[in-house]
C-alpha atoms as a PDB file:
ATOM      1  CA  UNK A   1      87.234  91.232  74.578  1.00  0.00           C
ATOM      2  CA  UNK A   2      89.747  88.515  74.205  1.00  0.00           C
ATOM      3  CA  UNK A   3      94.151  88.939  74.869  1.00  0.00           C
ATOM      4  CA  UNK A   4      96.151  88.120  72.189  1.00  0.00           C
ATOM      5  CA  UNK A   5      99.103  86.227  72.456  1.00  0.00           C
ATOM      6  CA  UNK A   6     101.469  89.075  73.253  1.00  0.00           C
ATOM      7  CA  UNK A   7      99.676  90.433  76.044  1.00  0.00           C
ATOM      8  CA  UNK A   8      98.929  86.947  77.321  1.00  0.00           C
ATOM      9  CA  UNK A   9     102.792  86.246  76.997  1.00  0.00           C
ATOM     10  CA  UNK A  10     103.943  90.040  78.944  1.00  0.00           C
ATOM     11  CA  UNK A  11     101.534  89.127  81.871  1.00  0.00           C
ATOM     12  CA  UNK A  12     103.199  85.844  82.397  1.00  0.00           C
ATOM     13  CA  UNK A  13     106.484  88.155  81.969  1.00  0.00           C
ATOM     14  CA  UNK A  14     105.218  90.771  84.841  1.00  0.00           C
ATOM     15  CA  UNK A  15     104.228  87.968  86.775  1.00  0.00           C
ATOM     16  CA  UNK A  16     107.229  86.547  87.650  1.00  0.00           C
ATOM     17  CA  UNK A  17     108.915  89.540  87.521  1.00  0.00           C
ATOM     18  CA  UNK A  18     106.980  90.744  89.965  1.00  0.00           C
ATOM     19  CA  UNK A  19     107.856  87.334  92.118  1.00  0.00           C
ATOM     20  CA  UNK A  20     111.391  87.682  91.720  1.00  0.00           C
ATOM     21  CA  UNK A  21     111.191  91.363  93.065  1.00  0.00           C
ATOM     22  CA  UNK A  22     109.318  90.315  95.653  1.00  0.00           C
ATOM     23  CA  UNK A  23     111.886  87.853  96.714  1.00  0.00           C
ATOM     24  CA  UNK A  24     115.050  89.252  96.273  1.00  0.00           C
ATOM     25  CA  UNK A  25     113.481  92.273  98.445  1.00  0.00           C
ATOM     26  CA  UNK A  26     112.910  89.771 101.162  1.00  0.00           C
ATOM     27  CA  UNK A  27     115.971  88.250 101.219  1.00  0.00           C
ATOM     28  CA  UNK A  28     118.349  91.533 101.137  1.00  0.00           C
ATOM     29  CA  UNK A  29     119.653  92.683 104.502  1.00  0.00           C
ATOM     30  CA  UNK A  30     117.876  95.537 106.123  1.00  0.00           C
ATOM     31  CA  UNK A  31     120.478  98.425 105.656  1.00  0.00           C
ATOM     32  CA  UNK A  32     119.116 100.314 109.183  1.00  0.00           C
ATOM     33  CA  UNK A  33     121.941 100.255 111.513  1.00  0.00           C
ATOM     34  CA  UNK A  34     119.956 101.713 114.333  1.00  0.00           C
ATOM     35  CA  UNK A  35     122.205 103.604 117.115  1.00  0.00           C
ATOM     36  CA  UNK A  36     125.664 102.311 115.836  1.00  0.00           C
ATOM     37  CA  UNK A  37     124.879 104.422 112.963  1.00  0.00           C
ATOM     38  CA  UNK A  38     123.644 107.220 114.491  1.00  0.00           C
ATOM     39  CA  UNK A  39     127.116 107.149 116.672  1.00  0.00           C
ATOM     40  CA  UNK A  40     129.746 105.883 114.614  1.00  0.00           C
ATOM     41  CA  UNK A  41     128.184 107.951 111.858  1.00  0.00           C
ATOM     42  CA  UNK A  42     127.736 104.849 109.485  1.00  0.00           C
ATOM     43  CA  UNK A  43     131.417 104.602 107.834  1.00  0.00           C
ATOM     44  CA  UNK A  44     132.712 101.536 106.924  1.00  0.00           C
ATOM     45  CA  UNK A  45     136.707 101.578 105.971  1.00  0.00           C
ATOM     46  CA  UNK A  46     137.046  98.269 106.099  1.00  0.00           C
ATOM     47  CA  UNK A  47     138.205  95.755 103.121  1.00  0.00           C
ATOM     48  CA  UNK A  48     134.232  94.038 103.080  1.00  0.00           C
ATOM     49  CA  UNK A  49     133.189  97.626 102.947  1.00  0.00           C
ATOM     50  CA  UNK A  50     135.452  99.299 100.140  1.00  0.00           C
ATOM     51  CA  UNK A  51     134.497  95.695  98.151  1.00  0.00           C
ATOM     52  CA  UNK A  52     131.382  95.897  98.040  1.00  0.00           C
ATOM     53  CA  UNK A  53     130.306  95.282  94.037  1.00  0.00           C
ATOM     54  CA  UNK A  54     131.349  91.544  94.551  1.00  0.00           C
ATOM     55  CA  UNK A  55     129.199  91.166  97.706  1.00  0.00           C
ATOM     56  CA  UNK A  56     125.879  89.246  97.275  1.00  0.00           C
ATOM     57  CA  UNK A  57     124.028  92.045  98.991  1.00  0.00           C
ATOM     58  CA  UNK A  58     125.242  93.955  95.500  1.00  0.00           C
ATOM     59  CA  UNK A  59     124.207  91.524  93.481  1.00  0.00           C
ATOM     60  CA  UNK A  60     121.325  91.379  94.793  1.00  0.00           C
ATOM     61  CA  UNK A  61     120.855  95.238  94.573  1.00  0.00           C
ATOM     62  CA  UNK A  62     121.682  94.859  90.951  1.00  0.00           C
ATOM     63  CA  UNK A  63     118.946  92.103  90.671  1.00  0.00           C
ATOM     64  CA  UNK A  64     116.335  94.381  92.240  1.00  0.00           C
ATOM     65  CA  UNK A  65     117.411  97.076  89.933  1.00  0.00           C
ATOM     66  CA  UNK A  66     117.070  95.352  86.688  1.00  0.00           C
ATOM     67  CA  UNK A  67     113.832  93.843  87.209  1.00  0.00           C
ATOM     68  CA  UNK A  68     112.596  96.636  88.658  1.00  0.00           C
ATOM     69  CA  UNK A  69     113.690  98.372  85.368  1.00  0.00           C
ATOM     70  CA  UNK A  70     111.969  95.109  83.237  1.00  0.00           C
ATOM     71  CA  UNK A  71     108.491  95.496  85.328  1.00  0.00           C
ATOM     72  CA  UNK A  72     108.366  99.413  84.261  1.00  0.00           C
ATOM     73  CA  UNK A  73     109.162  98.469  80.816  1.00  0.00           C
ATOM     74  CA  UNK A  74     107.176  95.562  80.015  1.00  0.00           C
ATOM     75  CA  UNK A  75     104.215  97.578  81.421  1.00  0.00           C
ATOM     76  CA  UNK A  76     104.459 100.788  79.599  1.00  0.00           C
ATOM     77  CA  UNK A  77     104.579  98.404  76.632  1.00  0.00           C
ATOM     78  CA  UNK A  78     101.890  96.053  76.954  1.00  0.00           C
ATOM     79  CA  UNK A  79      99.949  99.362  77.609  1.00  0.00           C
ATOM     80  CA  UNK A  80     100.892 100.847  74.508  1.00  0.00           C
ATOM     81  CA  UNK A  81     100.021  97.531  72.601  1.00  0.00           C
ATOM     82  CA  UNK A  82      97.017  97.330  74.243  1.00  0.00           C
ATOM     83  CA  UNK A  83      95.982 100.677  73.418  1.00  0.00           C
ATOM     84  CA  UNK A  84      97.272 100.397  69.631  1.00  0.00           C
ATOM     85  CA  UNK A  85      95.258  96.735  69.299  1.00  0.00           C
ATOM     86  CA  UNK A  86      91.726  98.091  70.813  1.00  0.00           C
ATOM     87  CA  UNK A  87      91.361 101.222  68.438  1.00  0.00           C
END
C-alpha cells in the first residue's frame, strides 16, 4: 500500500510540528513556584505581572497553543483522508 502525496506532505507537516512543540515546551519556564507560592499564595501585582500578553513566556504559550491546535487537526484529517482513499 503506497502514500499519496497528501499524506506524504501532512506527515512532514506533523513532523515538525511535533518538533516545534517539543521545543517551545523545553524552553518555557517551569511555572512551579515551590514554597513562595504556597506562602505568598502565588499573586503577582506587579507591572511584569499585570503585562503579561507581551512577555515571551506568552508568546510562547500562544506558540504551544496553536501548534498544539495544528497537530490535532492535521491528524484528524490525514485520518479521514486516509480512511476516504483506502475504501
Amino acid at each position: 500500500m503506497s502514500m499519496n502525496p497528501i499524506e506524504i506532505g501532512a506527515g512532514v507537516v506533523l513532523a515538525l510540528c511535533s518538533i516545534v512543540i517539543v521545543l517551545v515546551v523545553l524552553v518555557q519556564e517551569s511555572k512551579d513556584d515551590g514554597l513562595t507560592s504556597a506562602i505568598g499564595g502565588g499573586y503577582n501585582d506587579s507591572f511584569y505581572g499585570k503585562n503579561t500578553g507581551n512577555t515571551r513566556e506568552a508568546k510562547l504559550n500562544k506558540l504551544t497553543r496553536n501548534a498544539a491546535i495544528v497537530l490535532f487537526i492535521l491528524t484528524v484529517a490525514v485520518n479521514i483522508i486516509h480512511g476516504y482513499l483506502n475504501k
